[in-house]
C-alpha atoms as a PDB file:
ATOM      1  CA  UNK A   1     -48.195 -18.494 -78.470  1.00  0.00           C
ATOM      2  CA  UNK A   2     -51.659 -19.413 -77.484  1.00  0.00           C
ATOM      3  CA  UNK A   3     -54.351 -19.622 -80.471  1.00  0.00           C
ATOM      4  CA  UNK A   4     -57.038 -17.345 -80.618  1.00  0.00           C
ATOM      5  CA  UNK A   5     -59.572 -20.374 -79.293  1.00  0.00           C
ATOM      6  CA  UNK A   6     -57.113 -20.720 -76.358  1.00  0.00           C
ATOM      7  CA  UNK A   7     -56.940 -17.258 -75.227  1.00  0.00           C
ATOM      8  CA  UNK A   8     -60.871 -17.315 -75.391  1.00  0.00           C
ATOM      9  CA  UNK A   9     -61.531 -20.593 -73.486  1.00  0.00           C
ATOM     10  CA  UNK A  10     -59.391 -19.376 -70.650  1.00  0.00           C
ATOM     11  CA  UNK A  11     -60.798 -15.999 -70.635  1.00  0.00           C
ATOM     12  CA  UNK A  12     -64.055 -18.021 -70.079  1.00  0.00           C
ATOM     13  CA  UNK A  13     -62.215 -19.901 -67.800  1.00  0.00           C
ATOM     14  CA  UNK A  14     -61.689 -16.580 -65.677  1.00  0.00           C
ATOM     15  CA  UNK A  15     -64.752 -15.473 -66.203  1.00  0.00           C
ATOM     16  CA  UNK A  16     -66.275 -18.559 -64.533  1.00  0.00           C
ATOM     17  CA  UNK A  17     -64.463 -18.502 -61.610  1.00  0.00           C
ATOM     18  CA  UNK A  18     -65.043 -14.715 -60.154  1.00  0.00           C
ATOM     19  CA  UNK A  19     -68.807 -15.725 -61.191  1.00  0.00           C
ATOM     20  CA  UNK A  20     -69.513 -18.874 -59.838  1.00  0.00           C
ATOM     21  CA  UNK A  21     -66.921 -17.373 -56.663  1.00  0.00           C
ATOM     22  CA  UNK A  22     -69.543 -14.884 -55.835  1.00  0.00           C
ATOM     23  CA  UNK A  23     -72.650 -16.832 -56.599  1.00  0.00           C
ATOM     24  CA  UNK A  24     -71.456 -19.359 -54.317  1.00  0.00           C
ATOM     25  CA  UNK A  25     -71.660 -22.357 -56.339  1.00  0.00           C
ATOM     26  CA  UNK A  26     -69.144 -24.391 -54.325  1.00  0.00           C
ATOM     27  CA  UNK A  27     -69.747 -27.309 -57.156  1.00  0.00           C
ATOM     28  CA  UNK A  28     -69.538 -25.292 -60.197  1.00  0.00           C
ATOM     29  CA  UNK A  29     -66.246 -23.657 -58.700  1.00  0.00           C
ATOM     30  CA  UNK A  30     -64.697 -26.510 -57.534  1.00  0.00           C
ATOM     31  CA  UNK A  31     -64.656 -28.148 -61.361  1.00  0.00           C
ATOM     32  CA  UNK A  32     -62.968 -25.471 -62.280  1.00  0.00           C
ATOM     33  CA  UNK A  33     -60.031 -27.244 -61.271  1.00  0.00           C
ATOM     34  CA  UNK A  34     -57.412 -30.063 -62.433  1.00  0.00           C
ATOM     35  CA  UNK A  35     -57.704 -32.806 -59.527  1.00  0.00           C
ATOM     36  CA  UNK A  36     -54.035 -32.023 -58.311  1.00  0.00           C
ATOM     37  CA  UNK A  37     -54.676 -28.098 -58.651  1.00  0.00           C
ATOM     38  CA  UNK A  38     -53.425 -25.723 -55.622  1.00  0.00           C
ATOM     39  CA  UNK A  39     -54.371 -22.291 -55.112  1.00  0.00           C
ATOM     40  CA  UNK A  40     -52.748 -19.781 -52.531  1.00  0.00           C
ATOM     41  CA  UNK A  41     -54.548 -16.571 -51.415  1.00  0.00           C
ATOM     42  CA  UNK A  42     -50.871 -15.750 -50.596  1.00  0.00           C
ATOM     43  CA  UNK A  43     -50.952 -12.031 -48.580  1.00  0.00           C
ATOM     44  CA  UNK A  44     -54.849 -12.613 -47.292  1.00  0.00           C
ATOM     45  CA  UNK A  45     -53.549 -16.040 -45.833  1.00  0.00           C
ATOM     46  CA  UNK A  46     -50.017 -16.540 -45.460  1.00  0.00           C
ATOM     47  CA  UNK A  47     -48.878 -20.055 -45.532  1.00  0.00           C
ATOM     48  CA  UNK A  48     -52.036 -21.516 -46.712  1.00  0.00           C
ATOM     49  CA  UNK A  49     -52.620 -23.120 -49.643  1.00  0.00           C
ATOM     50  CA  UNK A  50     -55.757 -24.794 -50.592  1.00  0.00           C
ATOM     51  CA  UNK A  51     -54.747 -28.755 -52.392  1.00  0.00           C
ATOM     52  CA  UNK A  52     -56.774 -30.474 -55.107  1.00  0.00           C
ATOM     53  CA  UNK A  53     -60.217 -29.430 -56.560  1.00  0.00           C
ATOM     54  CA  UNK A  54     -62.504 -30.825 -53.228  1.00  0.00           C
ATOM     55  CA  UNK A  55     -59.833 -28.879 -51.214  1.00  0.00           C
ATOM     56  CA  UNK A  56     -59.707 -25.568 -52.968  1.00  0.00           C
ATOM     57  CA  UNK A  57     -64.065 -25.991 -53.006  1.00  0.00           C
ATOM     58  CA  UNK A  58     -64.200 -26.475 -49.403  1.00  0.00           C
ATOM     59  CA  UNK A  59     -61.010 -24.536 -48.012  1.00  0.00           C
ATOM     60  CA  UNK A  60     -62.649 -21.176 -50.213  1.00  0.00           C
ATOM     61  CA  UNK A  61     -66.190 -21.868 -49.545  1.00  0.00           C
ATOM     62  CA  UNK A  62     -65.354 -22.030 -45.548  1.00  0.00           C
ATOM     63  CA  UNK A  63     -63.505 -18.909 -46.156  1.00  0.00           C
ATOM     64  CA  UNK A  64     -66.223 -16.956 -47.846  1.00  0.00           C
ATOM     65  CA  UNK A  65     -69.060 -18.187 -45.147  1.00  0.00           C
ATOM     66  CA  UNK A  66     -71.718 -15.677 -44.861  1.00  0.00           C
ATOM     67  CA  UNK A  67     -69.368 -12.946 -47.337  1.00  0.00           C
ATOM     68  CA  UNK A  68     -70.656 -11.292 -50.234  1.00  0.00           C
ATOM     69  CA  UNK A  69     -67.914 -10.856 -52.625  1.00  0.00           C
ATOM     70  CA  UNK A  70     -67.765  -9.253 -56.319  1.00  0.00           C
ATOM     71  CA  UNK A  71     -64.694 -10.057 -57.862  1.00  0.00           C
ATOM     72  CA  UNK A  72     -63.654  -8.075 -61.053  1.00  0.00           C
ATOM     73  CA  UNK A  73     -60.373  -9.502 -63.083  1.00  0.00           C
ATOM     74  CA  UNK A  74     -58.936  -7.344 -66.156  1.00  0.00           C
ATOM     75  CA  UNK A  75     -55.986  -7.410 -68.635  1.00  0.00           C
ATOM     76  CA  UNK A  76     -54.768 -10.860 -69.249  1.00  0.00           C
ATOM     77  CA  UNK A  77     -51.528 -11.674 -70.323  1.00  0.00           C
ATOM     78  CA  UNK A  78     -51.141 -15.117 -71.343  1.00  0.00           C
ATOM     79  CA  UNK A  79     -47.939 -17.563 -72.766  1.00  0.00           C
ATOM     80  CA  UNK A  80     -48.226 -20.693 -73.890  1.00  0.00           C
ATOM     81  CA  UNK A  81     -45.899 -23.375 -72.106  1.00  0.00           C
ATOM     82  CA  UNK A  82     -45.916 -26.507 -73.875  1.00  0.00           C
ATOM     83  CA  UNK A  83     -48.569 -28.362 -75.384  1.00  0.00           C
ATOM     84  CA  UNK A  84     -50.749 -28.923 -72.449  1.00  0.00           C
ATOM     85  CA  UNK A  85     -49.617 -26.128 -70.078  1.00  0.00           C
ATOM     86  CA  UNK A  86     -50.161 -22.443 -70.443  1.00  0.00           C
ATOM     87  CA  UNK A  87     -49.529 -19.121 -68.030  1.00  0.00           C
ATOM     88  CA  UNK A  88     -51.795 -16.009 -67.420  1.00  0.00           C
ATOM     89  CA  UNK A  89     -51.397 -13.056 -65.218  1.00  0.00           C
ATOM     90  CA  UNK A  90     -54.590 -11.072 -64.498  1.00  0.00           C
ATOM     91  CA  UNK A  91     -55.158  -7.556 -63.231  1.00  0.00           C
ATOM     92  CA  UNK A  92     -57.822  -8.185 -59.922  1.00  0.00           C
ATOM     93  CA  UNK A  93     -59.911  -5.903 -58.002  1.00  0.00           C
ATOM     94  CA  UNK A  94     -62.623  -7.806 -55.012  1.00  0.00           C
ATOM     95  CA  UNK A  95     -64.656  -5.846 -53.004  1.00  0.00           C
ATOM     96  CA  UNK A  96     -66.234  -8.200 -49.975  1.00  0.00           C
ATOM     97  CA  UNK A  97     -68.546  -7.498 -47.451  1.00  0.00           C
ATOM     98  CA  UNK A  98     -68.629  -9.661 -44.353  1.00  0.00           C
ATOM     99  CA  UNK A  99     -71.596 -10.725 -42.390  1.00  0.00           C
ATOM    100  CA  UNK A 100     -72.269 -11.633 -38.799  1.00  0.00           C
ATOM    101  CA  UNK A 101     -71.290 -15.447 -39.117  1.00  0.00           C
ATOM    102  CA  UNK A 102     -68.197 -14.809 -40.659  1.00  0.00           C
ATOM    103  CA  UNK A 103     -64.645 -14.816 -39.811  1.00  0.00           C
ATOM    104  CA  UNK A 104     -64.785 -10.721 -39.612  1.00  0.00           C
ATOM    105  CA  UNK A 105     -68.002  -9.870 -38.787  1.00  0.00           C
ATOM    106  CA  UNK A 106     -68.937  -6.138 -39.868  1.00  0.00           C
ATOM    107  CA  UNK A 107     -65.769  -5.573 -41.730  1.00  0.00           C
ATOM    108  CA  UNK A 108     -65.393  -4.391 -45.675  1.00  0.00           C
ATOM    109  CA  UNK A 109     -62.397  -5.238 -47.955  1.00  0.00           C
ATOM    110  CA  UNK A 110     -61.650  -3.897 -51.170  1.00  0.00           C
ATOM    111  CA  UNK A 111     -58.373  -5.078 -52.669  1.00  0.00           C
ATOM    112  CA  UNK A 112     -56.500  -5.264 -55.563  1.00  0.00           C
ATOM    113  CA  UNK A 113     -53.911  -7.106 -57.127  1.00  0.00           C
ATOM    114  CA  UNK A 114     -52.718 -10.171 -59.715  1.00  0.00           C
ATOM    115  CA  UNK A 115     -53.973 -13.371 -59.712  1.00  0.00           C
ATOM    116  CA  UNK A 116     -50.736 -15.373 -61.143  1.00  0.00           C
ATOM    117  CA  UNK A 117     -51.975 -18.782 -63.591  1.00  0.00           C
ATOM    118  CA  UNK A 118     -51.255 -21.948 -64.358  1.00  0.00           C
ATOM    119  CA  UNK A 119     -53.608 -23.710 -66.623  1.00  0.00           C
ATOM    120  CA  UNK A 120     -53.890 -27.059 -67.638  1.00  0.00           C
ATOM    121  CA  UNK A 121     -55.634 -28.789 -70.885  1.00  0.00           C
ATOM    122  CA  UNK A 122     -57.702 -31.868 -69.405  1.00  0.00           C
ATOM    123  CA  UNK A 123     -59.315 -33.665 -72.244  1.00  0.00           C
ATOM    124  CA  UNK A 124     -59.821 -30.220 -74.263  1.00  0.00           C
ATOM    125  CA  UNK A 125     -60.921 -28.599 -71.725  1.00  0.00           C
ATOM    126  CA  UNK A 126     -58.694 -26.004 -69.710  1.00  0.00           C
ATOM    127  CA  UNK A 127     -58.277 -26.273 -66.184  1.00  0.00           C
ATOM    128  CA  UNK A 128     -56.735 -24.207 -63.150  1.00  0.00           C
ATOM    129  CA  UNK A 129     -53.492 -25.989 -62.390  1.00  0.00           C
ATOM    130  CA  UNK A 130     -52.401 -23.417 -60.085  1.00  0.00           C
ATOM    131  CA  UNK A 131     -53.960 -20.520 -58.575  1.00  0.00           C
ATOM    132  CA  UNK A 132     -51.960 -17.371 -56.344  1.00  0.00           C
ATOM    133  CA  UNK A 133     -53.234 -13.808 -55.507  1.00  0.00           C
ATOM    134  CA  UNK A 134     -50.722 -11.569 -54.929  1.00  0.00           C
ATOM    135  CA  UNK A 135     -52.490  -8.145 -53.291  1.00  0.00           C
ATOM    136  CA  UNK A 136     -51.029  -4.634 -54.169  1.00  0.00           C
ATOM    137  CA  UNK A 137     -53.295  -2.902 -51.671  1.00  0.00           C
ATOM    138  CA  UNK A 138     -55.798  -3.878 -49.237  1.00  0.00           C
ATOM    139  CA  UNK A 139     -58.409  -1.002 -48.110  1.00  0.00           C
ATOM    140  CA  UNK A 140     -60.792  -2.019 -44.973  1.00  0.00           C
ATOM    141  CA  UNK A 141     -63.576  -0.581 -42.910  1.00  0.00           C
ATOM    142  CA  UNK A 142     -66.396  -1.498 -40.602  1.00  0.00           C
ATOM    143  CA  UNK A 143     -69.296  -2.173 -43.397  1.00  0.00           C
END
């Protein structure tokens, strides 16, 4: 079982990511995550999976060119798995609205999902180890 210091430093964690995700600070994000850390946007890109922090910085950052996103996560569940190595599973909900230089210019996504966790603890400090969103539903439109 995680402590009560755990479950609120990867909360924060969390936290971090769907803010400094929507800000778009590409640094901030990418130290989010251990060096060797994947993370698969599994049904918005099948077959792709983003490797190591630079990776997941730059492979996200090109995918969210000239998008305004707010990303909303909810309801973690959380196990601890080993010393080092925990588990969370968090309730999701992103709204993004793409602009004229992106990859779908004029279009609006709202979606919602799980974003499925690994975490690692990196000289006290936890870490994504491994990152996939899994999408329930996927609602679009011309913005």
């Amino acid at each position: 079982m995680l402590s009560y210091d755990d479950r609120i430093a990867l909360q924060e964690l969390k936290a971090k990511y769907c803010r400094l995700l929507d800000t778009k600070d590409w640094d901030g994000f990418g130290r989010l995550f251990a060096p060797d850390a994947k993370l698969s946007p599994v049904d918005d890109l099948p077959g792709v999976t983003y490797e190591g922090a630079a990776g997941i910085r730059d492979g996200v950052a090109k995918a969210l060119h000239d998008v305004i996103s707010v990303h909303h996560t909810h309801l973690p569940e959380f196990s601890r798995d080993g010393a080092d190595e925990a588990t969370g599973i968090w309730a999701m909900e992103d709204m993004l609205w793409f602009g004229e230089s992106s990859s779908a210019p004029g279009m609006f996504v709202h979606g919602f999902g799980h974003y499925r966790e690994r975490y690692r603890l990196v000289q006290g400090r936890w870490l994504f180890q491994n990152v996939e969103l899994h999408r329930l539903r996927i609602e679009t439109r011309s913005s």
